[in-house]
C-alpha atoms as a PDB file:
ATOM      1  CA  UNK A   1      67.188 133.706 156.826  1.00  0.00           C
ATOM      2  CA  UNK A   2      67.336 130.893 159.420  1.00  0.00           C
ATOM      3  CA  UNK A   3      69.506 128.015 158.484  1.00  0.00           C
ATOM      4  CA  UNK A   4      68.155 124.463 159.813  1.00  0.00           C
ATOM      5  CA  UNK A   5      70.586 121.478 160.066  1.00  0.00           C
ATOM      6  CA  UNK A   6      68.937 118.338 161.724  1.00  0.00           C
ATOM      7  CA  UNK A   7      71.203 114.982 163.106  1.00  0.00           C
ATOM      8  CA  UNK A   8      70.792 112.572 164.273  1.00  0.00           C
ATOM      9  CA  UNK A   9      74.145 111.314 166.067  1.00  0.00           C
ATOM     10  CA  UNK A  10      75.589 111.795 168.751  1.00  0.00           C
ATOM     11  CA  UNK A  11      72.246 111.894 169.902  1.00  0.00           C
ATOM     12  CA  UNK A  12      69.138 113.912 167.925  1.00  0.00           C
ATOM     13  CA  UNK A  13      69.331 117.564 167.750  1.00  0.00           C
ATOM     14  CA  UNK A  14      68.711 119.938 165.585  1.00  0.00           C
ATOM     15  CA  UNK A  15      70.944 123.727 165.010  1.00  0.00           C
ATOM     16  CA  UNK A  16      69.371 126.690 163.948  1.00  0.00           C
ATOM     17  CA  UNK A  17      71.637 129.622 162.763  1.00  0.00           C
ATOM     18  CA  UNK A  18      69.927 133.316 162.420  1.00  0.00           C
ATOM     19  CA  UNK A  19      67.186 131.806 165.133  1.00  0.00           C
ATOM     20  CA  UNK A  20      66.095 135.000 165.553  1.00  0.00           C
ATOM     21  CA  UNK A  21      65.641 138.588 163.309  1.00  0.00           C
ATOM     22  CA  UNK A  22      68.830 140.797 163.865  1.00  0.00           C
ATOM     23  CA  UNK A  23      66.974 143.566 165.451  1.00  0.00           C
ATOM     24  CA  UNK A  24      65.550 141.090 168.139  1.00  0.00           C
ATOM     25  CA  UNK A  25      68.589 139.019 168.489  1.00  0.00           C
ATOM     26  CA  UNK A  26      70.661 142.364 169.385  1.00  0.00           C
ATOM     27  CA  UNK A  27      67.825 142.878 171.748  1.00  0.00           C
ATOM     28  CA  UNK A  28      67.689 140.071 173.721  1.00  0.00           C
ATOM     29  CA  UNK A  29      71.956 140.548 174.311  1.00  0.00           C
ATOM     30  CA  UNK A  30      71.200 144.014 175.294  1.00  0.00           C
ATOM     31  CA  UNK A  31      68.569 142.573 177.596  1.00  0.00           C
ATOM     32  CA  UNK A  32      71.357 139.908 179.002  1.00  0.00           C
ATOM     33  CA  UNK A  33      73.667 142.505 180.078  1.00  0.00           C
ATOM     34  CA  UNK A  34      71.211 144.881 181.727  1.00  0.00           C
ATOM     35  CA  UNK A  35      70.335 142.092 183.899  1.00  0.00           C
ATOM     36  CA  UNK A  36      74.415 142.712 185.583  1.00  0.00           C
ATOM     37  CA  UNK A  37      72.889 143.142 188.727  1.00  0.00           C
ATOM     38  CA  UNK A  38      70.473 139.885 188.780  1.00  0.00           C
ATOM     39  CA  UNK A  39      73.117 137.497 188.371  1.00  0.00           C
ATOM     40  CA  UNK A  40      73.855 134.825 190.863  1.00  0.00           C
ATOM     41  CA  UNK A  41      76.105 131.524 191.233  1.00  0.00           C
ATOM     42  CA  UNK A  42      75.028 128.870 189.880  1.00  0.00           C
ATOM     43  CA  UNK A  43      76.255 125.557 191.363  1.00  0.00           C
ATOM     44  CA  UNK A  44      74.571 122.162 191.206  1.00  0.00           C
ATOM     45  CA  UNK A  45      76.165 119.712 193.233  1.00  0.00           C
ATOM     46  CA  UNK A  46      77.661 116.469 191.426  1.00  0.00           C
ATOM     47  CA  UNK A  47      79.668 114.088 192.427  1.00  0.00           C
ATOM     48  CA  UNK A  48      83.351 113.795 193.085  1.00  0.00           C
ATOM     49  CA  UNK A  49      84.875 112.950 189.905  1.00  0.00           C
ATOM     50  CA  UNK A  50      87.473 114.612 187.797  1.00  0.00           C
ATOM     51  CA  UNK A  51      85.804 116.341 184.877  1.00  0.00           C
ATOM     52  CA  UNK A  52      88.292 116.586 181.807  1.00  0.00           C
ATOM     53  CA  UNK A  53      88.262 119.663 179.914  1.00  0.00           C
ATOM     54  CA  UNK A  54      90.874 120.572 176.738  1.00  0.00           C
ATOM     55  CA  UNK A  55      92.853 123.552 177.126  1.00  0.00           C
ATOM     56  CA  UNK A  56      93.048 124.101 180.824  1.00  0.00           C
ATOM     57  CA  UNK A  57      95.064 127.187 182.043  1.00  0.00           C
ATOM     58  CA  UNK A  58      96.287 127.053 185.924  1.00  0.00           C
ATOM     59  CA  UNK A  59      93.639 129.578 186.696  1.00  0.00           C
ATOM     60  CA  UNK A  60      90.585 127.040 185.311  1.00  0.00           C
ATOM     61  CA  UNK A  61      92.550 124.064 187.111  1.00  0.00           C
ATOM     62  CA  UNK A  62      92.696 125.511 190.353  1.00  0.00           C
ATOM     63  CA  UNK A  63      89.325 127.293 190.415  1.00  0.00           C
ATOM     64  CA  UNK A  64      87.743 123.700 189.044  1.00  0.00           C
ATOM     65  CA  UNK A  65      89.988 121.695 191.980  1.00  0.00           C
ATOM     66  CA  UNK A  66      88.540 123.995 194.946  1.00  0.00           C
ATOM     67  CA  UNK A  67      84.938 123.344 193.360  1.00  0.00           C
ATOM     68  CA  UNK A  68      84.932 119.516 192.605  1.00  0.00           C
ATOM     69  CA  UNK A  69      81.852 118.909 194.614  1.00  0.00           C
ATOM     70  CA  UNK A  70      80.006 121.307 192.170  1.00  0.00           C
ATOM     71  CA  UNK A  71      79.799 120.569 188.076  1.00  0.00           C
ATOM     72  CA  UNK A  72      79.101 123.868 187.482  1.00  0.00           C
ATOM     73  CA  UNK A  73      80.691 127.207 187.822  1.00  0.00           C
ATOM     74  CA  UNK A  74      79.079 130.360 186.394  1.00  0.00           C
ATOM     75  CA  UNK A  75      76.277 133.438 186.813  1.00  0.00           C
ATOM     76  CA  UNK A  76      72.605 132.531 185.960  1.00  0.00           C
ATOM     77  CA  UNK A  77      69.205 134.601 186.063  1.00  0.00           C
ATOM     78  CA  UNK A  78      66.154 133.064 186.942  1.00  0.00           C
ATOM     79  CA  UNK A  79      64.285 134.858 184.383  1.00  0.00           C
ATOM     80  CA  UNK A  80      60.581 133.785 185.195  1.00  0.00           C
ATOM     81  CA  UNK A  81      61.271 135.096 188.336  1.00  0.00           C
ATOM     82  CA  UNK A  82      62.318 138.123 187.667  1.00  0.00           C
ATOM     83  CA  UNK A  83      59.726 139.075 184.993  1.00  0.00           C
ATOM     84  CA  UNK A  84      56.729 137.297 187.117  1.00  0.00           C
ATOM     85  CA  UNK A  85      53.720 138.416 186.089  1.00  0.00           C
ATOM     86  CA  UNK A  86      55.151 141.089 183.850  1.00  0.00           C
ATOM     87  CA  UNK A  87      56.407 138.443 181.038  1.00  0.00           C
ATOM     88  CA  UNK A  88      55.954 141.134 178.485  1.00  0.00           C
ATOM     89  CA  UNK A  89      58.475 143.616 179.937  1.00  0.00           C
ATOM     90  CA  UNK A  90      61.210 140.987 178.416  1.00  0.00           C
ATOM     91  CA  UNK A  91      62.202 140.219 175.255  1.00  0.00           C
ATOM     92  CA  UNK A  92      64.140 137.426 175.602  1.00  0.00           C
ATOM     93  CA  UNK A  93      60.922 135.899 176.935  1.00  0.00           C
ATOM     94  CA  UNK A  94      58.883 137.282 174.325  1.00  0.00           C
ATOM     95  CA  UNK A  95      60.940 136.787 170.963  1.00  0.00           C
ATOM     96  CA  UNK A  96      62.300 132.763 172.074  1.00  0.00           C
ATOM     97  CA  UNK A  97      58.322 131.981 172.706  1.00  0.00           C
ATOM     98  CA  UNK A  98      57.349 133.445 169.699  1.00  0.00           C
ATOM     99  CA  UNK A  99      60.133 131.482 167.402  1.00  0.00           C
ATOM    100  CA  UNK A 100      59.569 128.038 169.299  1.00  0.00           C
ATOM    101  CA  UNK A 101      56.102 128.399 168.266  1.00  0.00           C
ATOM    102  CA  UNK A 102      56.240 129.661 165.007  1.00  0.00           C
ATOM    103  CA  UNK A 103      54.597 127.628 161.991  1.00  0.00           C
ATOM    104  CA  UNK A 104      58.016 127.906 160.204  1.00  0.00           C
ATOM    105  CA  UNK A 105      59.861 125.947 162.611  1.00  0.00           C
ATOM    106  CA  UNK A 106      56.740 123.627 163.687  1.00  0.00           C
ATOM    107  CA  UNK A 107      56.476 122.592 160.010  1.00  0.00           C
ATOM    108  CA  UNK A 108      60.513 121.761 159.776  1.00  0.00           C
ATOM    109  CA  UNK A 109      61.037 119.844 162.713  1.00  0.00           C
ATOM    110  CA  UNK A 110      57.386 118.048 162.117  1.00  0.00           C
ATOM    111  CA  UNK A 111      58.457 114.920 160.915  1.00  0.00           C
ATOM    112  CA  UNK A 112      61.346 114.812 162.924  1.00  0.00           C
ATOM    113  CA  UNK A 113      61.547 112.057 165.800  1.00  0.00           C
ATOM    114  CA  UNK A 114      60.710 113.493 169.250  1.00  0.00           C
ATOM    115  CA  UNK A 115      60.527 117.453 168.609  1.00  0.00           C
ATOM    116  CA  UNK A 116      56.955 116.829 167.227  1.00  0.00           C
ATOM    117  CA  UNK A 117      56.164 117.681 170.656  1.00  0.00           C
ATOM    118  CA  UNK A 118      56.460 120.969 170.386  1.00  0.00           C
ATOM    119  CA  UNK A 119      53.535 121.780 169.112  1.00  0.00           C
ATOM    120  CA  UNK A 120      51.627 119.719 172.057  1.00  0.00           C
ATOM    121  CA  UNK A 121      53.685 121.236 174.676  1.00  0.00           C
ATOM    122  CA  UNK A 122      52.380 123.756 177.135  1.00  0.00           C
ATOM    123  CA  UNK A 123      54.938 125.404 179.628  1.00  0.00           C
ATOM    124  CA  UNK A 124      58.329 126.535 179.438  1.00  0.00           C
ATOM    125  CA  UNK A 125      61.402 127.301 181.958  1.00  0.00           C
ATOM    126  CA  UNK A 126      64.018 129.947 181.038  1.00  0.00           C
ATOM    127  CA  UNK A 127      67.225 130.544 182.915  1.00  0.00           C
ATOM    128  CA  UNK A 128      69.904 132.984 181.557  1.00  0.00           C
ATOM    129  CA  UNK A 129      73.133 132.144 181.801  1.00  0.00           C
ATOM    130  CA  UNK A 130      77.058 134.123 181.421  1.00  0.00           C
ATOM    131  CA  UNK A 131      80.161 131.969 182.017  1.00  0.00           C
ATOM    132  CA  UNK A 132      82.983 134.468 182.839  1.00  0.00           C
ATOM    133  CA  UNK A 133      86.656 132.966 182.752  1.00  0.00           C
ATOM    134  CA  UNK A 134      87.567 129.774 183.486  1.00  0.00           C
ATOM    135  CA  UNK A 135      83.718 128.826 184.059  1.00  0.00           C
ATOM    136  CA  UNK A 136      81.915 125.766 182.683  1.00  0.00           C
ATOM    137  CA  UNK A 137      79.608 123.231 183.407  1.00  0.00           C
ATOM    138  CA  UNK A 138      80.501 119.219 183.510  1.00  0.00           C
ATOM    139  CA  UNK A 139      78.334 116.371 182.213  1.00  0.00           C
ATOM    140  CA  UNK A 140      74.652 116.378 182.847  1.00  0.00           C
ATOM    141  CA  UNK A 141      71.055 115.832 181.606  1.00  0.00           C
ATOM    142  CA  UNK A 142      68.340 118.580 182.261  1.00  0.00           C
ATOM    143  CA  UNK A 143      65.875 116.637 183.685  1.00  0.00           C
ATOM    144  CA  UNK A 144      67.067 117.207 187.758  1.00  0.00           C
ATOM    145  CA  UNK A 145      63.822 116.287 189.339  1.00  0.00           C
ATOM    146  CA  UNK A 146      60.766 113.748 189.038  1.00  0.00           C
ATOM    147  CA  UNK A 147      58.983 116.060 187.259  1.00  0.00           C
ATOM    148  CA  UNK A 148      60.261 115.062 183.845  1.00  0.00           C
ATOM    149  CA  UNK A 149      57.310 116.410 181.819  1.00  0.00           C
ATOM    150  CA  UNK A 150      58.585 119.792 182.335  1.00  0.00           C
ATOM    151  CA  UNK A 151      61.424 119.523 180.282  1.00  0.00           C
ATOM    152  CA  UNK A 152      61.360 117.200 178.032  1.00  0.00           C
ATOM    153  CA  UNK A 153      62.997 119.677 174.533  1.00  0.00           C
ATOM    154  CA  UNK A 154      65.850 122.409 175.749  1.00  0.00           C
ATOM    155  CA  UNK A 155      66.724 124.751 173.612  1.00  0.00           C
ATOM    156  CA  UNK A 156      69.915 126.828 174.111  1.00  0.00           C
ATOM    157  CA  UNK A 157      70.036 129.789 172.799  1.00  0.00           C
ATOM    158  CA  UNK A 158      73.239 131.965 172.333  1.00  0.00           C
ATOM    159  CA  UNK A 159      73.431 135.616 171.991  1.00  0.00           C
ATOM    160  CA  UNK A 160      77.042 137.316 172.385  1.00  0.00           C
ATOM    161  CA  UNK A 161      78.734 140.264 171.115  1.00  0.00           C
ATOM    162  CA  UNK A 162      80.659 139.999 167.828  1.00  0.00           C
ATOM    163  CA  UNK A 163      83.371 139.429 167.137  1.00  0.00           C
ATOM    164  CA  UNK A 164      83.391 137.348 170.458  1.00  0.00           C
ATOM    165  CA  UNK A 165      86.075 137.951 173.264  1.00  0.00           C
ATOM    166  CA  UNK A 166      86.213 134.608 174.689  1.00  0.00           C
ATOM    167  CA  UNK A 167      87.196 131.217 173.107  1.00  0.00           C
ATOM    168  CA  UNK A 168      85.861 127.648 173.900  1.00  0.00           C
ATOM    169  CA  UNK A 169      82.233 127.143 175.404  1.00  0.00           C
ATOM    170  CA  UNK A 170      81.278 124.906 173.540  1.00  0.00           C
ATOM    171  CA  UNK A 171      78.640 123.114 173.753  1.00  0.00           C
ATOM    172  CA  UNK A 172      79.476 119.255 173.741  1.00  0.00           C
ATOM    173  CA  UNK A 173      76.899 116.806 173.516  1.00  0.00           C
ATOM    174  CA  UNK A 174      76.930 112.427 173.431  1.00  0.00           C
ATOM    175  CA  UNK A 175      75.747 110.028 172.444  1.00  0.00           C
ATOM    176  CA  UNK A 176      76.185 106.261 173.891  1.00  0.00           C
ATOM    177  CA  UNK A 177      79.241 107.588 176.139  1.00  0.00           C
ATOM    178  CA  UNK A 178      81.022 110.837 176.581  1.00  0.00           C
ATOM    179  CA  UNK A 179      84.007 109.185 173.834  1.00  0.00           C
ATOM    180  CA  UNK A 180      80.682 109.620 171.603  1.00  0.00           C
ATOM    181  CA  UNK A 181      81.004 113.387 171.414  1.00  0.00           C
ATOM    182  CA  UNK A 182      80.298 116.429 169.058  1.00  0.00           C
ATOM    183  CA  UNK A 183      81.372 120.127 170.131  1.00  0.00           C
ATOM    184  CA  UNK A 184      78.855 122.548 169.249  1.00  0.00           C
ATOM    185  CA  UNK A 185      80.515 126.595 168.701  1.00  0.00           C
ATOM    186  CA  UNK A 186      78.216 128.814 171.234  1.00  0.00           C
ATOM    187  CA  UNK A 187      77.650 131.183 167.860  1.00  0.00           C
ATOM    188  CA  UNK A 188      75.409 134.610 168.008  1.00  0.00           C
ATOM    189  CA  UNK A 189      71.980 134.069 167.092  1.00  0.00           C
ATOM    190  CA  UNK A 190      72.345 130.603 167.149  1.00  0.00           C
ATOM    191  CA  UNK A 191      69.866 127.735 168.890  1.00  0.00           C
ATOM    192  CA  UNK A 192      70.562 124.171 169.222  1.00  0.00           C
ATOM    193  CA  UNK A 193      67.865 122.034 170.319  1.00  0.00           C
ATOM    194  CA  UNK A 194      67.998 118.544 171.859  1.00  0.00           C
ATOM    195  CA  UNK A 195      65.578 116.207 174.145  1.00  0.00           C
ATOM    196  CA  UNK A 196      66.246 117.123 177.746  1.00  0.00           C
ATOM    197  CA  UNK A 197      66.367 113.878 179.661  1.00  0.00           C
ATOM    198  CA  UNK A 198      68.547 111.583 177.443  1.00  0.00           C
ATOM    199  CA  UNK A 199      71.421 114.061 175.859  1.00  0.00           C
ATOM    200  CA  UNK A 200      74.063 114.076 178.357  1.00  0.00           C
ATOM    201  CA  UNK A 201      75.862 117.467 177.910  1.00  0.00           C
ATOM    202  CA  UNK A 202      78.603 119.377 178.786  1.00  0.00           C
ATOM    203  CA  UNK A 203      79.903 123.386 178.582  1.00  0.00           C
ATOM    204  CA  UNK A 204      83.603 123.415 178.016  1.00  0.00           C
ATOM    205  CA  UNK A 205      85.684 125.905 179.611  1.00  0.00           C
ATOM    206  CA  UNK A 206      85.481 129.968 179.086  1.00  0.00           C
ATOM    207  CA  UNK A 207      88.415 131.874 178.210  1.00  0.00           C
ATOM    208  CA  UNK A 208      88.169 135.413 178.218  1.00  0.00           C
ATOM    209  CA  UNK A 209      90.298 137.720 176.117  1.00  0.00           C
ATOM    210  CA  UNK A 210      88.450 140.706 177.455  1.00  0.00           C
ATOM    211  CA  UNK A 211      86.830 140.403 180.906  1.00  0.00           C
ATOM    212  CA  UNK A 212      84.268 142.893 180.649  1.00  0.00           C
ATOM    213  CA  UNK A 213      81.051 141.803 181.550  1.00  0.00           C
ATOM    214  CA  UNK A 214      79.458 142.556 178.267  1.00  0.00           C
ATOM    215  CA  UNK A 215      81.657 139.959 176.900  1.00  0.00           C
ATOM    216  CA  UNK A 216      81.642 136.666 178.636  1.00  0.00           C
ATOM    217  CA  UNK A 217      79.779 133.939 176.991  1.00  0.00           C
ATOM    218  CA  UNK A 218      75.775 134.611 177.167  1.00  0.00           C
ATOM    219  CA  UNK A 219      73.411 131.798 176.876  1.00  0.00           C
ATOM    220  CA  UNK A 220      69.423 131.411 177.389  1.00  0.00           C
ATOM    221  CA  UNK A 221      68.331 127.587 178.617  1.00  0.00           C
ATOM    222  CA  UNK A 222      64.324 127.443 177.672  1.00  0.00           C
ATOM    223  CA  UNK A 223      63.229 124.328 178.779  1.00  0.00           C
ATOM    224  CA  UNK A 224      59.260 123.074 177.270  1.00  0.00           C
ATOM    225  CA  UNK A 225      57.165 120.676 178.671  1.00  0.00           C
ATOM    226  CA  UNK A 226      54.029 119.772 180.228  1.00  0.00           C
ATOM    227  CA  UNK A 227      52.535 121.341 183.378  1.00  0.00           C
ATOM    228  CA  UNK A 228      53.576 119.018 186.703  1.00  0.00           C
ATOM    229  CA  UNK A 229      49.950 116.865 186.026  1.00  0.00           C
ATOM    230  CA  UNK A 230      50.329 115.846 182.506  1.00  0.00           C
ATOM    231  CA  UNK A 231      52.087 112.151 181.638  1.00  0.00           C
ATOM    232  CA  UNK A 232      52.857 112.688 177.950  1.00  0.00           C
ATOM    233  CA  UNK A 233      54.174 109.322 178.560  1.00  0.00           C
ATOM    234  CA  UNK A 234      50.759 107.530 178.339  1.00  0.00           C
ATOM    235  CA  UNK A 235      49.689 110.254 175.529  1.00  0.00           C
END
């Protein structure tokens, strides 16, 4: 049964634990994996400031100092362009679409602030994601071009194997300032939604205990929005 917990502080979001059924959740991480071959860098270019993480080992320090011009390190899939036009081959597509529209959660998060627009909203983005060790990604919004009505709720989804082999990626949102902070555990099955273009966020670093692919930290970014010509602004 899904468990809903709403806040309001740092900044709104709202955590949903058992997001999806079992059978579908185990899915979509079987899905993740079998995508090995798909997987490409990921680095958005920020600038050049020291990004504090806790827990650093001299593997994360020197792999972050010899990438300070990027605030990311890890392995992403662009998944609408793999599956396009054959969306239904996927069910990570399939099963996240069908939960972010369902009447359960449409009902719940109703009444709540800015995620009424969910059931207004007409596009979505979906990127999956696998930090290996010593990967993370520094403070950011996800709104990273003028075409804010694209993303304006993300929803990160997490889907790993259990018991995990990695510690810390979490996910660390703010509120007024980054001293404003809650960490967020990356937990299977679990989806935390926030508004995209005002909750500064962060990914703190990966440690692996067991670097086999099939057990880094997996993580599925779907973005909603409006297509490029709507202003929900003036809505």
């Amino acid at each position: 049964m899904q468990n809903i917990q709403i806040f309001d502080k740092p900044s709104p979001h709202i955590i949903i634990d058992n997001f999806l059924q079992p059978r579908q959740a185990k899915a979509c991480l079987e899905e993740a994996i079998k995508l090995e071959p798909f997987y490409i860098d990921a680095n958005v270019k920020g600038d050049d400031e020291i990004i504090e993480f806790k827990d650093h080992c001299e593997e994360c320090k020197l792999k972050y100092q010899s990438n300070r011009m990027n605030i990311r390190e890890n392995k992403v899939v662009y998944l609408d362009d793999i599956y396009e036009n054959k969306r239904q081959h996927s069910k990570i597509l399939e099963y996240l679409h069908l939960a972010i529209t369902s009447d359960w959660l449409l009902k719940t998060i109703n009444k709540q602030g800015f995620f009424h627009i969910l059931k207004h909203t007409t596009t979505t983005e979906t990127i999956l994601s696998r930090y290996g060790m010593c990967d993370f990604y520094g403070w950011h919004t996800d709104n990273i071009n003028t075409n804010i009505s694209g993303r304006l709720v993300t929803l990160c989804y997490y889907l790993n194997n259990e018991p995990e082999e990695f510690e810390g990626g979490e996910l660390i949102i703010t509120g007024d300032s980054i001293h404003d902070s809650k960490n967020i555990i990356p937990k299977h099955n679990r989806a935390v939604l926030f508004q995209s273009d005002s909750t500064t966020h962060a990914v703190d670093t990966v440690k692996l205990n067991n670097k086999d692919f099939k057990n880094g930290r997996f993580s599925v970014n779907f973005w909603i929005g409006f297509t490029n010509n709507f202003n929900y602004r003036s809505n």
